[in-house]
N, C-alpha and C. Protein backbone atom coordinates (compact mmCIF):
# COMPACT_ATOMS: atom_id res chain seq x y z
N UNK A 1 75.21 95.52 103.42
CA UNK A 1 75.85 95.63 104.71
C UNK A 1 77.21 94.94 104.72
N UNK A 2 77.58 93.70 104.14
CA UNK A 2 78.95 92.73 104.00
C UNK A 2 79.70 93.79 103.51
N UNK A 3 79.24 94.98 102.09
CA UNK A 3 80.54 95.57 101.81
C UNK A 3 81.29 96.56 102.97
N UNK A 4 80.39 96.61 103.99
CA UNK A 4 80.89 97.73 105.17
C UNK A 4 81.59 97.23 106.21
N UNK A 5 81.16 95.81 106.12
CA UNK A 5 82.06 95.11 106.74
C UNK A 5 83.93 94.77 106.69
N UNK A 6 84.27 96.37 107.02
CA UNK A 6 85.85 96.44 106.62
C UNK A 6 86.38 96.83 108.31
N UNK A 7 87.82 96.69 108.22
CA UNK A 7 88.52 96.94 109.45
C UNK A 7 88.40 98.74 109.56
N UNK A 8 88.54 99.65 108.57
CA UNK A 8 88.53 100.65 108.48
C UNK A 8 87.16 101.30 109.20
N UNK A 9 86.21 100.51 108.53
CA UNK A 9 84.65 100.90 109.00
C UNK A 9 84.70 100.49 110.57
N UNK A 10 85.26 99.37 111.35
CA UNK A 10 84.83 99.18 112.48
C UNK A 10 86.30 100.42 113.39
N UNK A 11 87.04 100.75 112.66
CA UNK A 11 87.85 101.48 113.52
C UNK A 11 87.51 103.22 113.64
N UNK A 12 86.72 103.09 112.38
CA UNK A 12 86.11 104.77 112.10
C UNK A 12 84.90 104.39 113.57
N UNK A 13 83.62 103.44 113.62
CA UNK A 13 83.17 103.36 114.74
C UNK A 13 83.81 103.05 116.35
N UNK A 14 85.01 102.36 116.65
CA UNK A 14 85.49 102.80 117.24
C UNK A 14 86.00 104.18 117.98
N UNK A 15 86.85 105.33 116.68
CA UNK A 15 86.94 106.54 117.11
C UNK A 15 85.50 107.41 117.32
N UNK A 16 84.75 107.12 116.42
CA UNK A 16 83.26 107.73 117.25
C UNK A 16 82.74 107.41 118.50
N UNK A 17 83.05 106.45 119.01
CA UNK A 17 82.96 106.05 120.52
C UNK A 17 83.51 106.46 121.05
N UNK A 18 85.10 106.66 120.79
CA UNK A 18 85.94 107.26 121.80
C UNK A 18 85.50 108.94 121.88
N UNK A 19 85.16 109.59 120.86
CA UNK A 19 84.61 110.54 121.00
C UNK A 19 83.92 111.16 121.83
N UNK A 20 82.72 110.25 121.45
CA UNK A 20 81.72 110.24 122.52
C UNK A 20 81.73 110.00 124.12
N UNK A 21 82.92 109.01 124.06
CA UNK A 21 82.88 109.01 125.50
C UNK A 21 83.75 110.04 126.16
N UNK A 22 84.81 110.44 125.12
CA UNK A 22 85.27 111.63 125.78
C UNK A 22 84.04 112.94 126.27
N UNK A 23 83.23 113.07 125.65
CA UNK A 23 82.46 114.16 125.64
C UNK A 23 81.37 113.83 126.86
N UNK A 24 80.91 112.79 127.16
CA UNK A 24 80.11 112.58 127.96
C UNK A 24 80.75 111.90 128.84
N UNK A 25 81.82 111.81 129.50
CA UNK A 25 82.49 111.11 130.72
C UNK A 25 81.85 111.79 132.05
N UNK A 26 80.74 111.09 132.60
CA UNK A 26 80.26 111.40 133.75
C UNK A 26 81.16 112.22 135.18
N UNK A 27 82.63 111.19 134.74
CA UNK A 27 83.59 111.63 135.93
C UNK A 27 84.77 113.00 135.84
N UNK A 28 84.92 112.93 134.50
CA UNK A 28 85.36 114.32 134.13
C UNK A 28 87.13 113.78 133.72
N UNK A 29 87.15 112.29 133.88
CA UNK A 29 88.81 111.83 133.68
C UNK A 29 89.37 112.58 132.99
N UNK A 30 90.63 112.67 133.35
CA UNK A 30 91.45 113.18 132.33
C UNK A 30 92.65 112.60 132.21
N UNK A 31 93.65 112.89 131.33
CA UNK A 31 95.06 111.95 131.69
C UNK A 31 96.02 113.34 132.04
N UNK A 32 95.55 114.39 132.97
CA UNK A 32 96.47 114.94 133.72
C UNK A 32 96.28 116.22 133.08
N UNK A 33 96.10 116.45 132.02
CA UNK A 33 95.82 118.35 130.97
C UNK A 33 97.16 118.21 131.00
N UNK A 34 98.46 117.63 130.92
CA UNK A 34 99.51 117.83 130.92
C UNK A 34 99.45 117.93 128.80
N UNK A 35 100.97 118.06 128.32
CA UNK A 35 101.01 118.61 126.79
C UNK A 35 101.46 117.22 126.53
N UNK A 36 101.70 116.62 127.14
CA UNK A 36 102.31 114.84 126.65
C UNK A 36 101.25 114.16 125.86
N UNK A 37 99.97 114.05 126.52
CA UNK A 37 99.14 113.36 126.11
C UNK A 37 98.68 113.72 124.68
N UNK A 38 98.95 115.05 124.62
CA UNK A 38 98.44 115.55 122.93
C UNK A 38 99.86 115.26 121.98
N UNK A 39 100.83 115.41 122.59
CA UNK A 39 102.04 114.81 121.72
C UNK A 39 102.37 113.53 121.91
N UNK A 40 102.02 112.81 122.20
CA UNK A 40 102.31 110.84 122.30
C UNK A 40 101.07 111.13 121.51
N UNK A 41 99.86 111.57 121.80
CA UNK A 41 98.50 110.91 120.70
C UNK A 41 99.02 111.32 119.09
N UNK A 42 99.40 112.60 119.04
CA UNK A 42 99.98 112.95 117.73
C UNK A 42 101.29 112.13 117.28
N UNK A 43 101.97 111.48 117.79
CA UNK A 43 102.94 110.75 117.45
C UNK A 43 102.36 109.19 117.17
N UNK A 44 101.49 108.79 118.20
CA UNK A 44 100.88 107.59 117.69
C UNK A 44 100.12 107.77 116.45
N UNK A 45 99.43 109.05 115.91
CA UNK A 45 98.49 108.74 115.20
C UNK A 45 99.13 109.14 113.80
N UNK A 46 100.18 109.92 113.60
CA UNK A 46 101.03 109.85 112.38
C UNK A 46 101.63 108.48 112.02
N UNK A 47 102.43 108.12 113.35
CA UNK A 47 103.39 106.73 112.78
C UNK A 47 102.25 105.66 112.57
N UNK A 48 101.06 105.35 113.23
CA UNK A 48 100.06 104.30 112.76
C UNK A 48 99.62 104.33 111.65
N UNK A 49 99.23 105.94 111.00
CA UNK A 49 98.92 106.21 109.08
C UNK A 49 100.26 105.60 108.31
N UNK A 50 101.30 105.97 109.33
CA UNK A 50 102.72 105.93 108.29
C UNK A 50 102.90 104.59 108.12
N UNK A 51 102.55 103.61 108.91
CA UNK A 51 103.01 101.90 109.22
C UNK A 51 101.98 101.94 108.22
N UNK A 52 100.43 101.89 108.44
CA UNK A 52 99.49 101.04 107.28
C UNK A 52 99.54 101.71 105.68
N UNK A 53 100.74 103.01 106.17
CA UNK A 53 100.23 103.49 104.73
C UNK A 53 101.77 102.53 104.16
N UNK A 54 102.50 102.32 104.32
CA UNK A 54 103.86 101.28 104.28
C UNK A 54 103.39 100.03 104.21
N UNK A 55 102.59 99.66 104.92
CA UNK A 55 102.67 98.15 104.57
C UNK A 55 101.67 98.38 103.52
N UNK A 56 100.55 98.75 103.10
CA UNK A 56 99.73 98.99 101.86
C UNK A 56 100.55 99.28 100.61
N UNK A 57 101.41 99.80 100.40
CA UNK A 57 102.53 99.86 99.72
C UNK A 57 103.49 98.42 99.12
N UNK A 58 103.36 97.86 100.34
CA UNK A 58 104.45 96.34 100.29
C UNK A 58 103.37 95.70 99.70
N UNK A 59 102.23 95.46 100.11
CA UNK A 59 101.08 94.90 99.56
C UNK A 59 101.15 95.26 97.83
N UNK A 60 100.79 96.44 97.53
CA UNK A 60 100.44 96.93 96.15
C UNK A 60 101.80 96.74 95.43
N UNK A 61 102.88 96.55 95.94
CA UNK A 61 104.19 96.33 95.15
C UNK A 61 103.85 94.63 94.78
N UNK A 62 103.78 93.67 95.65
CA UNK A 62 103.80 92.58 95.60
C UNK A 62 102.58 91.82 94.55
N UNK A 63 101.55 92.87 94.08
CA UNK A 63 100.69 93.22 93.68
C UNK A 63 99.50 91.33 94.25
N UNK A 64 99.15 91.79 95.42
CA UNK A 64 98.16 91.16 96.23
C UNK A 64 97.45 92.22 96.47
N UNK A 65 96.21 91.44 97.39
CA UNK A 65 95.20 92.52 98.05
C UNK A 65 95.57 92.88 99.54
N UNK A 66 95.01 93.96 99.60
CA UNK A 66 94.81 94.94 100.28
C UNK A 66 93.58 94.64 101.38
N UNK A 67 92.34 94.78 100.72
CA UNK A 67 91.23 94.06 100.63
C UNK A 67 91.47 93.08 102.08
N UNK A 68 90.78 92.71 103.11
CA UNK A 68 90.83 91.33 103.51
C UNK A 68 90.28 90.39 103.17
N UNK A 69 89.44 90.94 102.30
CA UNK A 69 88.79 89.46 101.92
C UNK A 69 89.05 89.14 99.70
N UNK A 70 89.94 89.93 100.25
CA UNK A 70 90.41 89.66 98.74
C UNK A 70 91.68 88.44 98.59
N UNK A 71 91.97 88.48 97.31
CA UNK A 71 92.79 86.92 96.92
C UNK A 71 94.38 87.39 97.04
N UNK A 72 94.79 86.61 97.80
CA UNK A 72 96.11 86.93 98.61
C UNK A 72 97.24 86.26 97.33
N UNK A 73 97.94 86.79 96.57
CA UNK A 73 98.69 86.41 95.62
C UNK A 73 99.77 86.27 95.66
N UNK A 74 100.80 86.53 96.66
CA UNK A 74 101.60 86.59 97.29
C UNK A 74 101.68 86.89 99.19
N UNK A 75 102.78 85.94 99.61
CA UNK A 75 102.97 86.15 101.03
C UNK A 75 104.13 87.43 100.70
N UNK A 76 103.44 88.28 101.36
CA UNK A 76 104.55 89.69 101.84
C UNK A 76 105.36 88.95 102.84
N UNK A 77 106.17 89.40 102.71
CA UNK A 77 107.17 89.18 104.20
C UNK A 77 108.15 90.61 104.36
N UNK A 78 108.03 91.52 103.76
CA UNK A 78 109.53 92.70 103.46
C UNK A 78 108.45 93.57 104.20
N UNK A 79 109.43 94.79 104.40
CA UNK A 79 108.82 95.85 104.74
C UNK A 79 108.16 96.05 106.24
N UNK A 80 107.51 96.69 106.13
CA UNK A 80 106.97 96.29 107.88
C UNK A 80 106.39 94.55 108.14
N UNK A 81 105.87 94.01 107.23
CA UNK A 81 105.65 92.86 107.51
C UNK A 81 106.82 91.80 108.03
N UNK A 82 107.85 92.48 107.56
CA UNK A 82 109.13 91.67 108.71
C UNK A 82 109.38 91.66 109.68
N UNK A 83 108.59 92.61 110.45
CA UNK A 83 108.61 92.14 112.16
C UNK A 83 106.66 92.87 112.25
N UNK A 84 105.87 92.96 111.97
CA UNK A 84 104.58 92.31 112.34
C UNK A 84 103.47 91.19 111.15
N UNK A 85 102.91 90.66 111.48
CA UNK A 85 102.18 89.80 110.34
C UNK A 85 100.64 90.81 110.45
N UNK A 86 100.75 91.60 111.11
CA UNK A 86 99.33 92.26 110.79
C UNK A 86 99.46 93.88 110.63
N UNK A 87 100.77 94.83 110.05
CA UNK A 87 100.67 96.01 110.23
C UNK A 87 100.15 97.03 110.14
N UNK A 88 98.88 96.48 109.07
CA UNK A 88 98.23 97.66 108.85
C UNK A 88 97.14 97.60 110.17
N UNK A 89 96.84 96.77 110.49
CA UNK A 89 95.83 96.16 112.11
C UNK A 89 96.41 97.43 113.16
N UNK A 90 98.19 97.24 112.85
CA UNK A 90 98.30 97.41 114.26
C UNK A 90 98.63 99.14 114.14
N UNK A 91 99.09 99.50 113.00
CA UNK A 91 98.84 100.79 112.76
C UNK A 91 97.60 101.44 112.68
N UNK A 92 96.22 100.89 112.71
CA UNK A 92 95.08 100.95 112.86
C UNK A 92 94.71 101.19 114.32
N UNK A 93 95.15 100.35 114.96
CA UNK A 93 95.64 100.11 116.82
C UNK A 93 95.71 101.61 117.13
N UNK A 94 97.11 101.56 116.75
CA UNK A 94 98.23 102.97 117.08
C UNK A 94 97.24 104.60 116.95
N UNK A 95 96.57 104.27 115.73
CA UNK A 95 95.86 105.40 115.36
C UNK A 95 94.97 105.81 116.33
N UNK A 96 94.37 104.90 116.78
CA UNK A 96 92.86 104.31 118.18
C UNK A 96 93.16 105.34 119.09
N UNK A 97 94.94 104.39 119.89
CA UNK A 97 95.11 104.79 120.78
C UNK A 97 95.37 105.86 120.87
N UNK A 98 95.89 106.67 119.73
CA UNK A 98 96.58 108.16 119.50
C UNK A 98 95.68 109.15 119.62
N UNK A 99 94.40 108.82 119.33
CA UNK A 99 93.22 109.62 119.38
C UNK A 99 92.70 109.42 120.45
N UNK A 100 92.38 108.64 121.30
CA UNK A 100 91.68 108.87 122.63
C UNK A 100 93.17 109.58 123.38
N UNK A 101 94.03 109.50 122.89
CA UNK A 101 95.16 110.91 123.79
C UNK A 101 94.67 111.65 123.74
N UNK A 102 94.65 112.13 122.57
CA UNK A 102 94.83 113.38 122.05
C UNK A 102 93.27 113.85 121.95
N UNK A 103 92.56 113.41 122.19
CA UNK A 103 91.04 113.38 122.43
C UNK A 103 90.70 113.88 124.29
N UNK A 104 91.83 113.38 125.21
CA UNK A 104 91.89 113.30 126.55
C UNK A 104 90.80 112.87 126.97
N UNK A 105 90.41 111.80 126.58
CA UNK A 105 89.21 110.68 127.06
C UNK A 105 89.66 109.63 127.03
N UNK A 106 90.30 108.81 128.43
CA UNK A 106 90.57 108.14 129.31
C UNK A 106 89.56 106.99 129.70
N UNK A 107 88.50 107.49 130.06
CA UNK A 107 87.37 106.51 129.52
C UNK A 107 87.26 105.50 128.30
N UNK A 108 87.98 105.92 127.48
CA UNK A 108 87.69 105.25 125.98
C UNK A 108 89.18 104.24 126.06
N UNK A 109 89.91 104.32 126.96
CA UNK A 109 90.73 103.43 126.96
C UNK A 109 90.54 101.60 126.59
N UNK A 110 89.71 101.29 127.11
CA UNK A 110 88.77 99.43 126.89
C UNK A 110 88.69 99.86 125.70
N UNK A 111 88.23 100.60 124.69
CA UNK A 111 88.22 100.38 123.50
C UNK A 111 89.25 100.20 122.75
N UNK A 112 90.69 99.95 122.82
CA UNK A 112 91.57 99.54 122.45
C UNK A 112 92.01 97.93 122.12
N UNK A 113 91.51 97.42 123.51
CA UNK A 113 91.74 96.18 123.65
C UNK A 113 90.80 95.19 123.04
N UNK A 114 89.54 96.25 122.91
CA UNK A 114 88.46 95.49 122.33
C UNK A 114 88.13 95.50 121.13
N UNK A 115 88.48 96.72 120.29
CA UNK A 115 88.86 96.59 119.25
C UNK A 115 89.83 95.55 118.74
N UNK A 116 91.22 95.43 118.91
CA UNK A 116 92.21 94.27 118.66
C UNK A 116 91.38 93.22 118.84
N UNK A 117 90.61 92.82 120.05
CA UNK A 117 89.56 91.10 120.61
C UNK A 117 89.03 91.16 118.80
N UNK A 118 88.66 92.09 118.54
CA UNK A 118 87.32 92.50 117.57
C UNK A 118 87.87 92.00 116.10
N UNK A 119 89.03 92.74 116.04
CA UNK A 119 89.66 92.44 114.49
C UNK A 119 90.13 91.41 114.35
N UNK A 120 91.09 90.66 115.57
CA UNK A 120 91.74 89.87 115.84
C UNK A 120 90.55 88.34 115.23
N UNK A 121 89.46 88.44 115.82
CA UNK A 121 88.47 87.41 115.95
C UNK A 121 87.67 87.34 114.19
N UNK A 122 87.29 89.06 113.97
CA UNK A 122 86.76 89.18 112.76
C UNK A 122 87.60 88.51 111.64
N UNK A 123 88.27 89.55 111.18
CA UNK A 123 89.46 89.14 110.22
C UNK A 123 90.50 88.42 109.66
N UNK A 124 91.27 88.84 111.23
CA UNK A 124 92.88 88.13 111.51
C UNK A 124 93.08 86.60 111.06
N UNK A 125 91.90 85.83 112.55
CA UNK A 125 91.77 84.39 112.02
C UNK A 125 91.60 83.85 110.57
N UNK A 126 90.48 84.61 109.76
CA UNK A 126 90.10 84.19 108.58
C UNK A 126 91.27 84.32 107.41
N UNK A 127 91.64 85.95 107.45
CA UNK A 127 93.44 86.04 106.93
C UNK A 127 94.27 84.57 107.15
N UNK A 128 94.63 84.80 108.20
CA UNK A 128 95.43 83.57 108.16
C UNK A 128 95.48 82.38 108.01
N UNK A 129 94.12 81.91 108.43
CA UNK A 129 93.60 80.59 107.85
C UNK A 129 93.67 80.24 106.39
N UNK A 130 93.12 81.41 105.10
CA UNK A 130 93.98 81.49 103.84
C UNK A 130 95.01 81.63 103.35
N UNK A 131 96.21 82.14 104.12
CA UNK A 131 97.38 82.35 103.54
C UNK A 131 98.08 80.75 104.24
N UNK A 132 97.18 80.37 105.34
CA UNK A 132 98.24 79.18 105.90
C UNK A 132 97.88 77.76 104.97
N UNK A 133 96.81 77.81 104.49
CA UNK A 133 95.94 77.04 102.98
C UNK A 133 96.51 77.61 102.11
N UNK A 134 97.04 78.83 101.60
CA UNK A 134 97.15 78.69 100.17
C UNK A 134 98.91 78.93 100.05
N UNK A 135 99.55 79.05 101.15
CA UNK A 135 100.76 78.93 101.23
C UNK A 135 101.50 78.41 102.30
N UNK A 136 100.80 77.51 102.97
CA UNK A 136 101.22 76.25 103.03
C UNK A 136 102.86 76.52 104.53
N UNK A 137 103.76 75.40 104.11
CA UNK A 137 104.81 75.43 105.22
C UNK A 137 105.72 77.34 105.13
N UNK A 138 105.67 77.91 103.45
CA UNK A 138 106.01 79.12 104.04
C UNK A 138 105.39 79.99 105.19
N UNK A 139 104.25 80.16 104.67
CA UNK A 139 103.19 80.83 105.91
C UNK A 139 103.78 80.11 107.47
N UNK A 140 103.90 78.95 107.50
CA UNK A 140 104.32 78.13 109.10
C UNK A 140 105.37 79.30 109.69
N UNK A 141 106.30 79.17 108.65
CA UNK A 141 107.71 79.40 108.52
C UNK A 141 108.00 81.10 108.84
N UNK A 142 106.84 82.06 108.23
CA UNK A 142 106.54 82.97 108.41
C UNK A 142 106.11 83.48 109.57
N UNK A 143 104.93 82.78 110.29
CA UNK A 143 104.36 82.84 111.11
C UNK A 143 105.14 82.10 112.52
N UNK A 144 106.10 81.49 112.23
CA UNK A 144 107.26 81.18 113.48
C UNK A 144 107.90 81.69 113.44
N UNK A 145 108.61 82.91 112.86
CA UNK A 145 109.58 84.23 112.99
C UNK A 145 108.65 85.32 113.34
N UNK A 146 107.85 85.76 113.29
CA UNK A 146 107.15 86.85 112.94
C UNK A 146 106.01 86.92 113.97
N UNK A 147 105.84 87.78 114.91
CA UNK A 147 104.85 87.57 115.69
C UNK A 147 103.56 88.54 115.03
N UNK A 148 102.09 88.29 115.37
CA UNK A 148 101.11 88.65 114.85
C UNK A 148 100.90 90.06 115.00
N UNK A 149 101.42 90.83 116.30
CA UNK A 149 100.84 92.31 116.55
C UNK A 149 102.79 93.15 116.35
N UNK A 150 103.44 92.58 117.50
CA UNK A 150 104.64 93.12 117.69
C UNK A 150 105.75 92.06 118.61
């Protein structure tokens, strides 16, 4: 069960929720049947693949992990990690939200925020607690320019 324990796995259950709640929304919400909502969800959910597939990139150049619970060998700082400290998180986010658009289940909105509570609490802390241990006043230094989501 620990190996399933990934951000990917809790965001794939996430979009199955949002699914679901699109499909069974007692009230019938919608965000209007207007064509916006399917083009902002399609725009969120390309640029969120495009950010984590970019910062996974800066990662594998720098040749660290990927992995969260793998051995951090370098502090990234280039690339999208120069203005977020969590991009593949938040392109993960982006993806969420892009799909309950484009899904037009409005209902599934709280799952956004609770997801982020979720990763933020799971992961994030533990991430950073190692990179601020194993690299020390850069990480400070990093982490006082650089805000965590945006």
């Amino acid at each position: 069960m620990k190996r399933l324990d990934l951000p990917p796995v809790w965001l794939l259950l996430a979009l199955l929720a949002a699914w679901a709640l699109g499909r069974t929304d007692p009230w019938g919400l919608t965000f209007g049947g207007g064509w916006w909502a399917g083009l902002l969800g399609g725009l969120l959910v390309g640029g969120g693949v495009l950010l984590a597939a970019l910062a996974v990139l800066a990662l594998r150049q720098a040749g660290t992990a990927v992995d969260p619970r793998g051995k951090v060998r370098a502090l990234v700082t280039q690339g999208p990690f120069a203005w977020s400290r969590n991009p593949i998180y938040l392109g993960m986010g982006m993806l969420l939200l892009g799909a309950i658009l484009g899904l037009d289940a409005p209902l599934a909105l709280p799952l956004v925020p609770l997801w982020v509570w979720w990763i933020e609490r799971r992961f994030i802390a533990r991430e950073e607690a190692r990179i601020a241990r194993d690299f020390g006043t850069a990480f400070a230094a990093y982490r006082a320019r650089v805000r965590r989501w945006l």
